[in-house]
N, C-alpha and C. Protein backbone atom coordinates (compact mmCIF):
# COMPACT_ATOMS: atom_id res chain seq x y z
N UNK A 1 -6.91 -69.66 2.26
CA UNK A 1 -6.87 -69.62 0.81
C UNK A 1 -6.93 -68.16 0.36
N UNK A 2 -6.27 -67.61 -0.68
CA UNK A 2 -6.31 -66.05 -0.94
C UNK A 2 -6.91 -66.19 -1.71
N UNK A 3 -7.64 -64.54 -1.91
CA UNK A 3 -9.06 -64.24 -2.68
C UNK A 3 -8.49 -64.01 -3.87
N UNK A 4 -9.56 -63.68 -4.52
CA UNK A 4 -9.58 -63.44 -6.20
C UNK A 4 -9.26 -62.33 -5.84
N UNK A 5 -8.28 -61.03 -6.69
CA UNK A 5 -7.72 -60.15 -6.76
C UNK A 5 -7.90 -59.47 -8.43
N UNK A 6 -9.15 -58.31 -7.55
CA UNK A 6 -9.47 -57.48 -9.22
C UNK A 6 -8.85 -55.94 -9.06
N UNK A 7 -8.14 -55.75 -8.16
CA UNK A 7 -7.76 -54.64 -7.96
C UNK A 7 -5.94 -54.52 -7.83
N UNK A 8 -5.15 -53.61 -8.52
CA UNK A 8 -4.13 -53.77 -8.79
C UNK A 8 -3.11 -54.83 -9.55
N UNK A 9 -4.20 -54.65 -10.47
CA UNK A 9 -3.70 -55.36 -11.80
C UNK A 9 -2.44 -54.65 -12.68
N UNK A 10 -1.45 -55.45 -13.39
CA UNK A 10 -0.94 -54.86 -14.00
C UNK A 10 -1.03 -54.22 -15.09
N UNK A 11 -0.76 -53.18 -16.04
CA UNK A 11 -1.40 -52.48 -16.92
C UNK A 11 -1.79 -53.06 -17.82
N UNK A 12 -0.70 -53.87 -17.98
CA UNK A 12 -1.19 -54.31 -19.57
C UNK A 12 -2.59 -56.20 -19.30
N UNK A 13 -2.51 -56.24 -18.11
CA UNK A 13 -3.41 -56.95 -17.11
C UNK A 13 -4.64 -56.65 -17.57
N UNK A 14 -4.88 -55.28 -16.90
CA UNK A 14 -5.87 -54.76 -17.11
C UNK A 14 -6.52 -54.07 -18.46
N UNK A 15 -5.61 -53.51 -19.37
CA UNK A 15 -6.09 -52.92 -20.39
C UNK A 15 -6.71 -54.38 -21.47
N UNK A 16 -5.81 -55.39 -21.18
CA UNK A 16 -6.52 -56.78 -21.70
C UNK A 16 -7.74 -56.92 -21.45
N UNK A 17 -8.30 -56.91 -20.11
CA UNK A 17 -9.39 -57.55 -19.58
C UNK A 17 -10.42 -56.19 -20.05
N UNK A 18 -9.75 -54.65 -19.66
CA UNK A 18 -11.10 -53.87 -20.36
C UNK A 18 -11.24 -53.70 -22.32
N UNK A 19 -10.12 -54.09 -22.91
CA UNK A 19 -10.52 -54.64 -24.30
C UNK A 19 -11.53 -55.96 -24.44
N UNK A 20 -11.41 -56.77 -24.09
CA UNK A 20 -12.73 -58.11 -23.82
C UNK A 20 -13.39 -57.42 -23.08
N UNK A 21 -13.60 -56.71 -22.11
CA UNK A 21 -15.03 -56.04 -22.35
C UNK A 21 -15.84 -55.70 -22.90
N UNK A 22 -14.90 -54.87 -24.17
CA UNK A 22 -15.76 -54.28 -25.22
C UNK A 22 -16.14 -55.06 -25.90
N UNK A 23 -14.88 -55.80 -26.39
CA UNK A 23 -14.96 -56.95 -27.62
C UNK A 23 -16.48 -57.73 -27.11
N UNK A 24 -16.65 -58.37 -25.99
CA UNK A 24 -17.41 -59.62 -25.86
C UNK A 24 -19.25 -58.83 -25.28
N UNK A 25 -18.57 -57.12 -25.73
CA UNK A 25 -20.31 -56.18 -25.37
C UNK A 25 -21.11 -56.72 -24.11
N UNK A 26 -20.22 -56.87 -22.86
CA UNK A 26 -20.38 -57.06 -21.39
C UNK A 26 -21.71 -56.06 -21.27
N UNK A 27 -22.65 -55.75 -20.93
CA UNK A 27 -23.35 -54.98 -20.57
C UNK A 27 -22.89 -54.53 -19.08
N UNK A 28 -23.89 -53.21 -18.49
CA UNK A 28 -23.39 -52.81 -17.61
C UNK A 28 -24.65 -53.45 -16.06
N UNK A 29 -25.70 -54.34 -16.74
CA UNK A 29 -26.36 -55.30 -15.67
C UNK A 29 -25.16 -56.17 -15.38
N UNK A 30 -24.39 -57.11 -16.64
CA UNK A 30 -23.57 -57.97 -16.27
C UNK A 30 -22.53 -57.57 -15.76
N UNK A 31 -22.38 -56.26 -15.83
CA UNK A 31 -21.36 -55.88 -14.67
C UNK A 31 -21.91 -55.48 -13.23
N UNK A 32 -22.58 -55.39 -12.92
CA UNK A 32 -23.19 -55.53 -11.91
C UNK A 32 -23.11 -56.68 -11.38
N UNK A 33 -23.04 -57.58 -11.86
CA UNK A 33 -23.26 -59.16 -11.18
C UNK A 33 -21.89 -59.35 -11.10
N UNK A 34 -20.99 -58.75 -11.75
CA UNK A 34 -19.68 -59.45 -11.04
C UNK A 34 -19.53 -58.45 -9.92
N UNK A 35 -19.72 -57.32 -10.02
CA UNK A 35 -19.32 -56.61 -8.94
C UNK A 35 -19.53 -56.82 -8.10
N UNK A 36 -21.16 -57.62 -7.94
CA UNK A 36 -21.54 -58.62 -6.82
C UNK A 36 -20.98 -59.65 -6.18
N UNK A 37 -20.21 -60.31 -7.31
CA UNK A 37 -19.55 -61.05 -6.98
C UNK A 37 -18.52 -60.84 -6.46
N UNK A 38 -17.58 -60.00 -6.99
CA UNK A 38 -16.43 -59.52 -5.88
C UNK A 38 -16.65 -59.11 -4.92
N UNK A 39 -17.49 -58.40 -4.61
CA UNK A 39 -17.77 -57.86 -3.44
C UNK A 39 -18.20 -58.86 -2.02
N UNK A 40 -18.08 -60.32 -2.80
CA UNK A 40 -18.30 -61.75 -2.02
C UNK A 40 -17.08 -61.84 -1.37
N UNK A 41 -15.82 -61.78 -2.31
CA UNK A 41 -14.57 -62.10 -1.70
C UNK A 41 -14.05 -63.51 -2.22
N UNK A 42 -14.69 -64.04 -2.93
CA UNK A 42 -14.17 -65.12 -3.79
C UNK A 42 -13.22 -65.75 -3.54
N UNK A 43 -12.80 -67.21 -3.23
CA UNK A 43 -11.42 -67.52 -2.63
C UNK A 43 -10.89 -67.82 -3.77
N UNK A 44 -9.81 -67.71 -4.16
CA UNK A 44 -9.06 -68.13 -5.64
C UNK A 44 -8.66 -69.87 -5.38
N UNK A 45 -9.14 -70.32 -6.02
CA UNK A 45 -8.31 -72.04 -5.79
C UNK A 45 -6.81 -71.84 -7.13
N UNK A 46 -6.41 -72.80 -6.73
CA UNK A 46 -4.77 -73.19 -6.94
C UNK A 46 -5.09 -73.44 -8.67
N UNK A 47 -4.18 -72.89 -9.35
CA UNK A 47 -4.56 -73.70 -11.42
C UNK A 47 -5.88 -72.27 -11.75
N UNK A 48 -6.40 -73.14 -12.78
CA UNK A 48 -7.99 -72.39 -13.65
C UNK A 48 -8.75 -72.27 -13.14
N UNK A 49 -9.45 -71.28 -13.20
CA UNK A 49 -10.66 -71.15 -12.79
C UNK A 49 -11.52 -70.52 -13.88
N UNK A 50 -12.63 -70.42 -13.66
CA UNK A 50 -13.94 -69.52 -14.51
C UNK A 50 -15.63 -69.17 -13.40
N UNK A 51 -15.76 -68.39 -13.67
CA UNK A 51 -16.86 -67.98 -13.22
C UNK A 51 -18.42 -67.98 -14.48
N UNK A 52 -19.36 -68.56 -14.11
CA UNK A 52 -20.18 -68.41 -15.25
C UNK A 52 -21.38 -67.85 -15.07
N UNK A 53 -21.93 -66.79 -15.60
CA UNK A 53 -22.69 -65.60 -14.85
C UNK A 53 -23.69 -66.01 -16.19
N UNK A 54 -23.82 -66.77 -16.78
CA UNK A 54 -24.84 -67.29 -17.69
C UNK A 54 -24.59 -66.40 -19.37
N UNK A 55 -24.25 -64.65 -19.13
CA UNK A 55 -24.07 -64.29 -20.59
C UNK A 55 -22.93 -64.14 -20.55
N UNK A 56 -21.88 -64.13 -19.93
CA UNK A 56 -20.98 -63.82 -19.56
C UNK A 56 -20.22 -65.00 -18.68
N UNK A 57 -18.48 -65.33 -18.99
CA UNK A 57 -17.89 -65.83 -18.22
C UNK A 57 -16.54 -65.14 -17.84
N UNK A 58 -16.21 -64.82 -16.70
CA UNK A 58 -14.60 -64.65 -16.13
C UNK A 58 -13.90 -65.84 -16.04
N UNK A 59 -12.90 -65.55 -16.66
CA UNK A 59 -11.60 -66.92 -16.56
C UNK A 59 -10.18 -66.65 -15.87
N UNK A 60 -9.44 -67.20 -14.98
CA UNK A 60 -8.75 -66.68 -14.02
C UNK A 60 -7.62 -67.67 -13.98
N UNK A 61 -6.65 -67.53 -13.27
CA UNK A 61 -5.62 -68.55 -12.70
C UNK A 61 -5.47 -68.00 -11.64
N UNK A 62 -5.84 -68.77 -10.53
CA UNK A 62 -4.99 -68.61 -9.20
C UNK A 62 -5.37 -67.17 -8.40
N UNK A 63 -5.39 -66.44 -8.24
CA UNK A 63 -6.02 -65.51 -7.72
C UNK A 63 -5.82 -63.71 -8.87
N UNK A 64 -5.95 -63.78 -9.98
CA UNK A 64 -5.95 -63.33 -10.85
C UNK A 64 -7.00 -63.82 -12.15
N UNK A 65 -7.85 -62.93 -12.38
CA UNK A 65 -9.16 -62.57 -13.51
C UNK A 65 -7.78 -62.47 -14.73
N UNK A 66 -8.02 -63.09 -15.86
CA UNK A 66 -7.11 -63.07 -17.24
C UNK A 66 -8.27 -62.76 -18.12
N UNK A 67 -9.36 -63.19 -18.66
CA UNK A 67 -9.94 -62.60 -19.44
C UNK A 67 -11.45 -62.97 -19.59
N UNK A 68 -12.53 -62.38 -20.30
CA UNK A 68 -13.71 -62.94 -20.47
C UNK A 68 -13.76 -63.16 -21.26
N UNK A 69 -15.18 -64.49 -21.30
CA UNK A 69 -15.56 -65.05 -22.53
C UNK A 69 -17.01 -65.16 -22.88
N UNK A 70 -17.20 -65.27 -23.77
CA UNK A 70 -18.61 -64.98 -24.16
C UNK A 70 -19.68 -66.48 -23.70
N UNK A 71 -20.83 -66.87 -23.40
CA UNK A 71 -21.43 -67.29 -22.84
C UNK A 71 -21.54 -69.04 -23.73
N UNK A 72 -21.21 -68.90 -25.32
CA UNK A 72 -20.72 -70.15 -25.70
C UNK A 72 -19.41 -70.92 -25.92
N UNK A 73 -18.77 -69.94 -25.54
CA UNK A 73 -16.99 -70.53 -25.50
C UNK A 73 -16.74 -71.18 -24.58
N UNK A 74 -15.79 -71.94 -24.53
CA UNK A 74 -15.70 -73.33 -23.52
C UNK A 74 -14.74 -72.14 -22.51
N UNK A 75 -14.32 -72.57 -21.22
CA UNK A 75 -14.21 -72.21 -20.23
C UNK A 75 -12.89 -73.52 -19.96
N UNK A 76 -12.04 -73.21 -19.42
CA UNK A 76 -10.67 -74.32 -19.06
C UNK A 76 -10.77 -74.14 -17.50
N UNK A 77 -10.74 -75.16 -16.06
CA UNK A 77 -10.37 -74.96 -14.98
C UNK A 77 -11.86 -75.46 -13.77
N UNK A 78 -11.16 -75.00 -13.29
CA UNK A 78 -12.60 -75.46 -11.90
C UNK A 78 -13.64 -74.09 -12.22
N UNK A 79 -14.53 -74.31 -12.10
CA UNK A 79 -15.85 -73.56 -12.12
C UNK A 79 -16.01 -73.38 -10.83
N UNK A 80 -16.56 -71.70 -10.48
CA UNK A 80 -16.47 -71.49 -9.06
C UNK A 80 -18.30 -71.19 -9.04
């Protein structure tokens, strides 16, 4: 199964995901915990996914991070 892939994103990929950074005021503990988390190696499953880090959620398809959401917004996909 291939991993979640946070590195070599496309620009406008990425400039998305670091605007919802700001927008959704990620702190830099809660970045820590994903970094943790990548640093797991995460297997990407097939469709939606989301990650839920309690203040913070990552939402993904397939082995690609698309955007975050804030800790009461619903989440679409398998929960990893």
């Amino acid at each position: 199964m291939p991993k979640i892939q946070c590195t070599g994103l496309s620009g406008s990929l990425r400039r998305h995901l670091l605007d919802r950074l700001a927008q959704r005021q990620i702190t830099a503990e809660d970045l820590y915990q994903l970094k943790l988390w990548r640093e797991s190696e995460p297997e990407a499953p097939d469709g939606l996914w989301y990650k839920d880090f309690g203040s913070f959620k990552i939402c993904g398809e397939e082995r690609f991070p698309k955007t975050f959401l804030l800790r009461r917004q619903a989440a679409k996909g398998k929960p990893l």
